[in-house]
PDB file of N, CA and C in Angstrom:
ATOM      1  N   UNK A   1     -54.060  10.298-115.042  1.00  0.00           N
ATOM      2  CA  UNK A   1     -52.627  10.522-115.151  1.00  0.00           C
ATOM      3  C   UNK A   1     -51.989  10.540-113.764  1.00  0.00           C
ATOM      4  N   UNK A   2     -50.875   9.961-113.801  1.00  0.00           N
ATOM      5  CA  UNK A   2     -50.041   9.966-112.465  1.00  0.00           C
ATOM      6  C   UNK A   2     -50.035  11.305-112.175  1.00  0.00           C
ATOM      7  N   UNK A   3     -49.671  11.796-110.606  1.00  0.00           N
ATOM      8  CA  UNK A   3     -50.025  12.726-110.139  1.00  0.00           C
ATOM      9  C   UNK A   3     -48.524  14.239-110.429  1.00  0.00           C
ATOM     10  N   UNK A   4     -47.414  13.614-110.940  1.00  0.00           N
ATOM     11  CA  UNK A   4     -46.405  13.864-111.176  1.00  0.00           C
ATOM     12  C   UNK A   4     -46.260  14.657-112.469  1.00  0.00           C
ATOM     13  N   UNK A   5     -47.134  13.339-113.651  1.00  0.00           N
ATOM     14  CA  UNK A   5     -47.041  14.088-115.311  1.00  0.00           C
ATOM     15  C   UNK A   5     -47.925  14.978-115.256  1.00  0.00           C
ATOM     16  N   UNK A   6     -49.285  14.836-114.235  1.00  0.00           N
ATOM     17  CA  UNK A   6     -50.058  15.775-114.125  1.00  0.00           C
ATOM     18  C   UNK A   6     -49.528  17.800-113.538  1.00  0.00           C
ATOM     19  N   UNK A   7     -48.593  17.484-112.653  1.00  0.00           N
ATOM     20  CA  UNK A   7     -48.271  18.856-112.840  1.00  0.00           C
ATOM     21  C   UNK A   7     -46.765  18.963-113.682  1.00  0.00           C
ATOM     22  N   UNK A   8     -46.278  18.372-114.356  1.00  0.00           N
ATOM     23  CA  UNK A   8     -45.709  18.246-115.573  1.00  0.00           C
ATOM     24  C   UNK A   8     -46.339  19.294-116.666  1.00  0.00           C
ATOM     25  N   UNK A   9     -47.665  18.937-116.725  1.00  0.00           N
ATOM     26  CA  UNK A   9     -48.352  19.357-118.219  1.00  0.00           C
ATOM     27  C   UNK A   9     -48.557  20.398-117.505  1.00  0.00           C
ATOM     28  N   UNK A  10     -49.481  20.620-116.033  1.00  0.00           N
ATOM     29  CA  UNK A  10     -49.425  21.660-115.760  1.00  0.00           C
ATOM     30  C   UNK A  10     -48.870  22.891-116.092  1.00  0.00           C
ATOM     31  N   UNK A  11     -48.205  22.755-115.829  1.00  0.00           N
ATOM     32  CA  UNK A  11     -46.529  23.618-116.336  1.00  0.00           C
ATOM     33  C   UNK A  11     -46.386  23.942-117.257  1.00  0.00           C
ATOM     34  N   UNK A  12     -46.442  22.989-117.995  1.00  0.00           N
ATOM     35  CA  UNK A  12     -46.465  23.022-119.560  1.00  0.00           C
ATOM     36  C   UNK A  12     -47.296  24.149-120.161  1.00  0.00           C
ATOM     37  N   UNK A  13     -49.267  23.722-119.735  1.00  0.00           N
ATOM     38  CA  UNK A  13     -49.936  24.579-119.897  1.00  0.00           C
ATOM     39  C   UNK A  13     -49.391  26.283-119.576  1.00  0.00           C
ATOM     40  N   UNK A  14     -49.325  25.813-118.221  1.00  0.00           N
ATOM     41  CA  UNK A  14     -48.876  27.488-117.665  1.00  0.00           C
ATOM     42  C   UNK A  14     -47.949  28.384-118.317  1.00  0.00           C
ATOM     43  N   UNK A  15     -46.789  26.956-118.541  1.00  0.00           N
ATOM     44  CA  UNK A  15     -45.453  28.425-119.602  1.00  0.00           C
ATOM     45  C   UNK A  15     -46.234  28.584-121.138  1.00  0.00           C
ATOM     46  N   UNK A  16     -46.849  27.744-121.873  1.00  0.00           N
ATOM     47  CA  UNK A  16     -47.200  27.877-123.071  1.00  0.00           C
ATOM     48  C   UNK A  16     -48.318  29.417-122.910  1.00  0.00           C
ATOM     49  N   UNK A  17     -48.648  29.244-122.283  1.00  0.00           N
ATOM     50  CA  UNK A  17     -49.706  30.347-122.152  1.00  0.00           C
ATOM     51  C   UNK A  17     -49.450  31.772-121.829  1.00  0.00           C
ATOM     52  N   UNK A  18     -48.117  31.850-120.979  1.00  0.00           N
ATOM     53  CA  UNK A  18     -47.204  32.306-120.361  1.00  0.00           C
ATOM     54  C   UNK A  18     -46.917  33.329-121.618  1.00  0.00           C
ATOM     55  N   UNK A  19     -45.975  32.245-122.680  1.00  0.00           N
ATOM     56  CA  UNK A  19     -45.255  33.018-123.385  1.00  0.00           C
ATOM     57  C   UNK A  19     -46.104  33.175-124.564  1.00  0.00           C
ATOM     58  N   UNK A  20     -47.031  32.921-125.292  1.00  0.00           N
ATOM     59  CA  UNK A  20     -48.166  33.409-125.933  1.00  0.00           C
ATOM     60  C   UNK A  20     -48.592  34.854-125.635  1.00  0.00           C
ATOM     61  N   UNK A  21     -49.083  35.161-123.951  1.00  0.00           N
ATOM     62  CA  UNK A  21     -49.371  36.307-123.946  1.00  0.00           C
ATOM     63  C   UNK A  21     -48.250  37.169-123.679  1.00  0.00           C
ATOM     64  N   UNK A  22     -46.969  36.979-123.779  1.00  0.00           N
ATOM     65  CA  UNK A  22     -46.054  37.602-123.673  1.00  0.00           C
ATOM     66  C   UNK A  22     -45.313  38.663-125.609  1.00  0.00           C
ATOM     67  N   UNK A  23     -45.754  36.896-126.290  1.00  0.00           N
ATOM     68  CA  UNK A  23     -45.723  37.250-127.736  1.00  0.00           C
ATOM     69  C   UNK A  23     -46.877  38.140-128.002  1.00  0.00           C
ATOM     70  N   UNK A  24     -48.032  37.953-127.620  1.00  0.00           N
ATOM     71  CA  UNK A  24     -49.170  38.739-128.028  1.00  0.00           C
ATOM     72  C   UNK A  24     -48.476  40.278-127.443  1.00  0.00           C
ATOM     73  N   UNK A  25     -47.854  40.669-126.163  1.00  0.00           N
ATOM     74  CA  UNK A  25     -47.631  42.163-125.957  1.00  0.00           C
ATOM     75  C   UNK A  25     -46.661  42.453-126.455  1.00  0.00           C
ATOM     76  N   UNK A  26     -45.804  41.595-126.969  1.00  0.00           N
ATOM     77  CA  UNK A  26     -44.590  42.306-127.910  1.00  0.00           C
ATOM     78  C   UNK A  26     -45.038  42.620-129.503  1.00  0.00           C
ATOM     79  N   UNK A  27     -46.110  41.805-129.843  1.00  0.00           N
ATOM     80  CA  UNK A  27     -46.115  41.900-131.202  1.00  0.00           C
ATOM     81  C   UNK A  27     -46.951  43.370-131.409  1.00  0.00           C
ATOM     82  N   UNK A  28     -47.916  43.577-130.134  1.00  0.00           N
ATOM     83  CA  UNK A  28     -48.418  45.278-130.176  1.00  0.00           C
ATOM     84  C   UNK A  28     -47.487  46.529-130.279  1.00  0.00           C
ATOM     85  N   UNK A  29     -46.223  46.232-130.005  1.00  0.00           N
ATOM     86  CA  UNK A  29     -45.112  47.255-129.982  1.00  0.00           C
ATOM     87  C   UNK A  29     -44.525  47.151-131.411  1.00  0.00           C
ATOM     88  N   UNK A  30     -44.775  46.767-131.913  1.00  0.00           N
ATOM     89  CA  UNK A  30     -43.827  46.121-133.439  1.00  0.00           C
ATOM     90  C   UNK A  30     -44.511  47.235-134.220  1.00  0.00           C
ATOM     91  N   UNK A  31     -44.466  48.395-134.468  1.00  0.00           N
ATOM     92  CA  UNK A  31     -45.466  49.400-135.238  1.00  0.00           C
ATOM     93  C   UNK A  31     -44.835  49.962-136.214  1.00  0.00           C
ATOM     94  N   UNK A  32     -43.438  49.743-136.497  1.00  0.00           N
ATOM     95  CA  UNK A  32     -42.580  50.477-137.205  1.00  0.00           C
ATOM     96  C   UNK A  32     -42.290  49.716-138.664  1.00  0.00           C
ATOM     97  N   UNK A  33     -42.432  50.357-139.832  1.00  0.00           N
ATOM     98  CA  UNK A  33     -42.417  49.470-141.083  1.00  0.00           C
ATOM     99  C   UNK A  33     -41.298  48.610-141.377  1.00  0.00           C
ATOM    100  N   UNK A  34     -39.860  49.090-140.557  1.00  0.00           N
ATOM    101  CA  UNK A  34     -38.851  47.745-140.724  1.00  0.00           C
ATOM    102  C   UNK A  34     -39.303  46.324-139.701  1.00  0.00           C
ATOM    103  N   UNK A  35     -40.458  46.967-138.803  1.00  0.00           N
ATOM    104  CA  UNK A  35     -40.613  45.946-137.587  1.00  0.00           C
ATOM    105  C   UNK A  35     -41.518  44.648-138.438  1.00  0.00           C
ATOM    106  N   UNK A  36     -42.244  45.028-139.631  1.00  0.00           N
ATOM    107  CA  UNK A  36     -42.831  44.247-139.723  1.00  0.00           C
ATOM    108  C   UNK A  36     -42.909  42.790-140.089  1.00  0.00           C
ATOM    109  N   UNK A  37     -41.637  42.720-140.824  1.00  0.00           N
ATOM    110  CA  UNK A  37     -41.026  41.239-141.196  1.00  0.00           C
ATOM    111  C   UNK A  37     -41.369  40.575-139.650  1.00  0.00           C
ATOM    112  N   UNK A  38     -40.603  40.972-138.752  1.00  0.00           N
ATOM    113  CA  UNK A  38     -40.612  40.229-137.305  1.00  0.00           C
ATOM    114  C   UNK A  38     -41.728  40.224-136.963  1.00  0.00           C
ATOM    115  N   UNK A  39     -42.634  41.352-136.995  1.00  0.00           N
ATOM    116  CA  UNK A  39     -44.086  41.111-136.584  1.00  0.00           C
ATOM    117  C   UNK A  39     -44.764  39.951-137.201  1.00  0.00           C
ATOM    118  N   UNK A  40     -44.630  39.485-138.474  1.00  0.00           N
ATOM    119  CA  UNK A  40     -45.388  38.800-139.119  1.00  0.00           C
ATOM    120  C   UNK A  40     -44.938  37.071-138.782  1.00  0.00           C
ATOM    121  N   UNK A  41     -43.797  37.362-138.690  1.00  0.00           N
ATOM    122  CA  UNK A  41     -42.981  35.915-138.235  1.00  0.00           C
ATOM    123  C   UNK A  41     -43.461  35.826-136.486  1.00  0.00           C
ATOM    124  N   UNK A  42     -43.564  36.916-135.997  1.00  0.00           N
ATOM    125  CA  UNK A  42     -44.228  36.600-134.669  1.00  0.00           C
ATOM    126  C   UNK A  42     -45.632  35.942-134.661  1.00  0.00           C
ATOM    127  N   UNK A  43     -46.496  36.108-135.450  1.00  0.00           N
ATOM    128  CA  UNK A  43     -47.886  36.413-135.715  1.00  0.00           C
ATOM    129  C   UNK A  43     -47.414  34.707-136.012  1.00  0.00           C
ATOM    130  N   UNK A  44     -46.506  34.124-137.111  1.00  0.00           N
ATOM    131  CA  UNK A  44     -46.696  32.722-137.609  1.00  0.00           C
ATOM    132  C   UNK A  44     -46.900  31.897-136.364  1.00  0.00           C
ATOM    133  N   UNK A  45     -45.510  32.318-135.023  1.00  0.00           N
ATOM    134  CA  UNK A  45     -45.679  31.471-134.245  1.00  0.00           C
ATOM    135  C   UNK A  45     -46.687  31.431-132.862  1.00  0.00           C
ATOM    136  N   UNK A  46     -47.848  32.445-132.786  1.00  0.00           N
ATOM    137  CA  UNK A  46     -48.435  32.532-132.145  1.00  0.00           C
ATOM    138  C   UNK A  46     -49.647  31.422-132.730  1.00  0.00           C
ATOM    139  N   UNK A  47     -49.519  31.547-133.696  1.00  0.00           N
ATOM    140  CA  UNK A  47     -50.782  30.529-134.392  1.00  0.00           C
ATOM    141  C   UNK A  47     -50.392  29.476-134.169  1.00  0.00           C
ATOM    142  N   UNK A  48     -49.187  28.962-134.313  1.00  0.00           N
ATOM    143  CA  UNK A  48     -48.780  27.558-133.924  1.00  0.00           C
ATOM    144  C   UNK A  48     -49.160  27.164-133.038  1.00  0.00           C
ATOM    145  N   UNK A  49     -48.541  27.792-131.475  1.00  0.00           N
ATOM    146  CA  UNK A  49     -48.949  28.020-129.858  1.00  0.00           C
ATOM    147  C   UNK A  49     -50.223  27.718-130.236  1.00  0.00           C
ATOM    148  N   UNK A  50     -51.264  28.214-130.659  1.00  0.00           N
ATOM    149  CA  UNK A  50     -52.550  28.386-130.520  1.00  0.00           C
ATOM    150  C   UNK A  50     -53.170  27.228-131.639  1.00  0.00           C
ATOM    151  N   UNK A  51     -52.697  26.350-132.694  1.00  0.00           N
ATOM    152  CA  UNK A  51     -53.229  25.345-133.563  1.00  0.00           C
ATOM    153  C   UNK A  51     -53.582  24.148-132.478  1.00  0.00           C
ATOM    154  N   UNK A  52     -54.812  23.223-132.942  1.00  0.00           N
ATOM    155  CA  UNK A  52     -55.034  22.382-132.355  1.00  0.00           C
ATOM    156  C   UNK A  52     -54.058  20.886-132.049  1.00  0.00           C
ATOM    157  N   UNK A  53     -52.578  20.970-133.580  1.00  0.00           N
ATOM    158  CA  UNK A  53     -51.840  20.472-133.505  1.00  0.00           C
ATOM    159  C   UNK A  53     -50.860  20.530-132.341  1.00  0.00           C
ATOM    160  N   UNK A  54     -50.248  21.515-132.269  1.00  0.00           N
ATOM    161  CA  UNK A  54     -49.611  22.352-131.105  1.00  0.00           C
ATOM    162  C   UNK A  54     -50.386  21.532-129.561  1.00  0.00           C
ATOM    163  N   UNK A  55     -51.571  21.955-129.933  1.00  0.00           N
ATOM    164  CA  UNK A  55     -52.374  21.954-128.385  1.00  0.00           C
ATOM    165  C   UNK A  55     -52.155  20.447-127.771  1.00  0.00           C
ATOM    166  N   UNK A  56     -52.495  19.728-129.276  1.00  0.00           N
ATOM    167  CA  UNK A  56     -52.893  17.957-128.861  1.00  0.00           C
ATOM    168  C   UNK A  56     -51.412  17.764-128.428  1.00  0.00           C
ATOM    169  N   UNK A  57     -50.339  18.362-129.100  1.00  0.00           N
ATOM    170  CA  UNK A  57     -48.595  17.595-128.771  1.00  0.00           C
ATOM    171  C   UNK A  57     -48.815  17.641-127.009  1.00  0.00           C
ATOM    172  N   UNK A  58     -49.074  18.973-126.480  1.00  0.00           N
ATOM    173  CA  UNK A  58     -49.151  19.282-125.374  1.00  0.00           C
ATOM    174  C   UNK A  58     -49.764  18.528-124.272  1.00  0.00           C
ATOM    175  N   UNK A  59     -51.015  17.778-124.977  1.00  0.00           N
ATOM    176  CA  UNK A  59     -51.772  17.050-124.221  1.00  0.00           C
ATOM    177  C   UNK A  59     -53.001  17.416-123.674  1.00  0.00           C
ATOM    178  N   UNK A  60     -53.515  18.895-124.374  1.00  0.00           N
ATOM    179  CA  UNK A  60     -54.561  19.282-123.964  1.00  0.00           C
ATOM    180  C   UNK A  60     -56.013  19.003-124.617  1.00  0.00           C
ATOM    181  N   UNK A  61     -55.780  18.378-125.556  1.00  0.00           N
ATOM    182  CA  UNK A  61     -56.748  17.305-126.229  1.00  0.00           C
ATOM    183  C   UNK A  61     -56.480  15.883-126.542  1.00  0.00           C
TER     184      UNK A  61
END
């Protein structure tokens, strides 16, 4: 890869990962029984972040 798209994805990698573990420490605070709708909708899109679909768009497979 050109040396350009290469820290492109870089980046990419870095914020995706970024905000994954950012979702992962918010969704530990979510403890309260109205919180949980949002917790669970958090939980959907962490799996996304983390599906191999997700991953390949990214370019990491």
């Amino acid at each position: 890869l050109p040396v350009r798209k290469q820290k492109i994805l870089k980046s990419c990698f870095s914020d995706t990962d970024r905000a994954l573990s950012l979702l992962e420490e918010y969704c530990k605070k979510l403890r309260k029984p109205e919180e949980q709708q949002l917790k669970n909708a958090v939980k959907k899109v962490m799996g996304i972040f983390k599906s191999s679909l997700f991953q390949a768009l990214l370019g990491r497979y």
